[in-house]
C-alpha atoms as a PDB file:
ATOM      1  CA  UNK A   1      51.217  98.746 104.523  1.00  0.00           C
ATOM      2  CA  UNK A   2      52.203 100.592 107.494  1.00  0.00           C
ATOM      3  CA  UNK A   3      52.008  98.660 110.678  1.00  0.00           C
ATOM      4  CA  UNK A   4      51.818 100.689 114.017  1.00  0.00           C
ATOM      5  CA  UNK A   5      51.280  99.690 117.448  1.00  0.00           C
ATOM      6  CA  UNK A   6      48.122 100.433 118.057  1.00  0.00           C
ATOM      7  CA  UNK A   7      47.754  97.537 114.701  1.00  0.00           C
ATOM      8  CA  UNK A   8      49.088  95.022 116.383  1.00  0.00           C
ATOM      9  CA  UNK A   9      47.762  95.583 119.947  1.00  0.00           C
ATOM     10  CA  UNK A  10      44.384  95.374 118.148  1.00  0.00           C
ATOM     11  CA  UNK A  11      45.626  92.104 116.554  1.00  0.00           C
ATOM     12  CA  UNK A  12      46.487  90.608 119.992  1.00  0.00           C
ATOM     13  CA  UNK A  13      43.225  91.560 121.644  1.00  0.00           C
ATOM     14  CA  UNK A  14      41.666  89.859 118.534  1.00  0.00           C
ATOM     15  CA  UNK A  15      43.421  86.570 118.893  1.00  0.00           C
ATOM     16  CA  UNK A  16      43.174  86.601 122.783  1.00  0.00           C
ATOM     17  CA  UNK A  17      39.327  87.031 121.877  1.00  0.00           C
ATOM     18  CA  UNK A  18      39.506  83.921 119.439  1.00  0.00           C
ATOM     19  CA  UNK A  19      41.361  81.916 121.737  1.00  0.00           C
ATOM     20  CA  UNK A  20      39.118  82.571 124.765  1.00  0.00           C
ATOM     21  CA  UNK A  21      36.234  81.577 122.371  1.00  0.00           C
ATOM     22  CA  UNK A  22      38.155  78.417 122.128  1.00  0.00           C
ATOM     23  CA  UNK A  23      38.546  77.551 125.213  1.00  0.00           C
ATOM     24  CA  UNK A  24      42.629  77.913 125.005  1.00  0.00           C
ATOM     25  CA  UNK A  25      44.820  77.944 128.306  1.00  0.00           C
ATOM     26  CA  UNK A  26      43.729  80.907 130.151  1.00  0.00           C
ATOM     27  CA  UNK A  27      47.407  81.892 130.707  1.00  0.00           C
ATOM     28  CA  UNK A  28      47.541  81.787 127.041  1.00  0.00           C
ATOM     29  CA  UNK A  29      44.744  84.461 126.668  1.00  0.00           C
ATOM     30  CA  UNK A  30      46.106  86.707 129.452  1.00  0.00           C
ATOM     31  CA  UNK A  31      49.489  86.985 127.578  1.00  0.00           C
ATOM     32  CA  UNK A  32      48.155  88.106 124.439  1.00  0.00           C
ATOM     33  CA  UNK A  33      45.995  90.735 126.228  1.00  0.00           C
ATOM     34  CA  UNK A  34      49.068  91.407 128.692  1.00  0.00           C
ATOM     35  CA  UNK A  35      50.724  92.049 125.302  1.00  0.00           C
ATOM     36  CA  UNK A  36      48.324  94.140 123.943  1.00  0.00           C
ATOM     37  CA  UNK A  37      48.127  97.020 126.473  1.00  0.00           C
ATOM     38  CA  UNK A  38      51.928  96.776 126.619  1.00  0.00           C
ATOM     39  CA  UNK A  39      52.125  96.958 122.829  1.00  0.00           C
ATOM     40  CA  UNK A  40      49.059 100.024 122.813  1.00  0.00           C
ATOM     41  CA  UNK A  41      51.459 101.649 126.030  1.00  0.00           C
ATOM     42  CA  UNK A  42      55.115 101.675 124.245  1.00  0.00           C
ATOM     43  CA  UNK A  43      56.306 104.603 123.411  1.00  0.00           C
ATOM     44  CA  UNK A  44      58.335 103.366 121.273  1.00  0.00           C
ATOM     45  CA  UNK A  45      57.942 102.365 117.417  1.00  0.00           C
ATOM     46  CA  UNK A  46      57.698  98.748 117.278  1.00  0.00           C
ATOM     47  CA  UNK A  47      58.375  98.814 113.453  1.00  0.00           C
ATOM     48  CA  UNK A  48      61.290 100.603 114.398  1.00  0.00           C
ATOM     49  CA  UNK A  49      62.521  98.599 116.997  1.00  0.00           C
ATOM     50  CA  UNK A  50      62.256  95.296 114.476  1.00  0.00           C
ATOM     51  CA  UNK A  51      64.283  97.287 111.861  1.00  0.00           C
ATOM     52  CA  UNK A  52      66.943  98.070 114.030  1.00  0.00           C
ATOM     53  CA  UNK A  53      66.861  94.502 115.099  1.00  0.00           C
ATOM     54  CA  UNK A  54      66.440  94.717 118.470  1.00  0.00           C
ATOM     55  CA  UNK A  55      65.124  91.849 120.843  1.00  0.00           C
ATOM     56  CA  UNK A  56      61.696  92.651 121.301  1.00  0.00           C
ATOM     57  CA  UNK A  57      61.923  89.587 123.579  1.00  0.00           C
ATOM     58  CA  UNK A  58      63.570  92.103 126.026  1.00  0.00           C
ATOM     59  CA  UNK A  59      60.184  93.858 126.369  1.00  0.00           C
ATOM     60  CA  UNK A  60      58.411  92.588 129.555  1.00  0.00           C
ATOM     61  CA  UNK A  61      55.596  89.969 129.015  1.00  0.00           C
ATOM     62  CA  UNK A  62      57.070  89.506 125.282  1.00  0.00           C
ATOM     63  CA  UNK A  63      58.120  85.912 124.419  1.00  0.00           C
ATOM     64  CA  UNK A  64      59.770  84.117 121.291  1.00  0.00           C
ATOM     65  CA  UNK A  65      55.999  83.811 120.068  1.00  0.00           C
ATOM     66  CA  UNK A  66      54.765  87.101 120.550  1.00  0.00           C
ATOM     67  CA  UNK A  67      58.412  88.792 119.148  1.00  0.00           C
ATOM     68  CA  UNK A  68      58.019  86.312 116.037  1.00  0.00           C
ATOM     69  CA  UNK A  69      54.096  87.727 115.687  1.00  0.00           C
ATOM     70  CA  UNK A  70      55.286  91.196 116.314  1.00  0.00           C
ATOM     71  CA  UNK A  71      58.071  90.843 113.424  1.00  0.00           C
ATOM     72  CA  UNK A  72      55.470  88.994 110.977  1.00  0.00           C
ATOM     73  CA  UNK A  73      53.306  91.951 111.470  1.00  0.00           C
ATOM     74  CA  UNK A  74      55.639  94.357 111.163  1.00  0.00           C
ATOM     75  CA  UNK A  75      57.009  92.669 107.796  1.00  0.00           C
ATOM     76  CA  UNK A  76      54.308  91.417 105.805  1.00  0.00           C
ATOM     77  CA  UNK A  77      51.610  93.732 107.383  1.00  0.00           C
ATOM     78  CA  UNK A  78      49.573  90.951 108.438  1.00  0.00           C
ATOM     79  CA  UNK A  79      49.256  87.862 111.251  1.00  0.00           C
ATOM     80  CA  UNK A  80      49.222  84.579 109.543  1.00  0.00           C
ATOM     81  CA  UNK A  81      47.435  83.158 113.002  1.00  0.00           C
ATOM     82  CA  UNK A  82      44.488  85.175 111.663  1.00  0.00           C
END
């Protein structure tokens, strides 16, 4: 399955929603939905930014957990947070 941004923005938006429902760290939250508009905004492939093995880490507001989500996504077409 084909993963494209728009995907995985909607995944972050759905895990900021899950951990807002929890409660989580609000800073927490705000990243993943930070993440998600920058993620729905790139105009660049993020599939084909993980094959060429760039550092997504290098995108602003994207972290070692967010990168390692993004490259989950992107390789087994799914987020095993979910």
């Amino acid at each position: 399955m084909a993963v494209h941004n728009a995907d995985i923005a909607a995944i972050f938006e759905k895990i900021a929603d899950l951990l807002e429902i929890e409660d989580a760290n609000p800073f927490r939250v705000r990243a993943y939905r930070n993440a998600a508009r920058l993620v729905q905004g790139l105009t660049h492939d993020l599939k084909a930014m993980v094959e060429a093995g760039e550092d997504l880490t290098e995108l602003p507001g994207i972290g070692e957990d967010l990168a390692k989500k993004i490259i989950e996504m992107v390789t087994t077409g799914h987020c095993s947070f979910l």
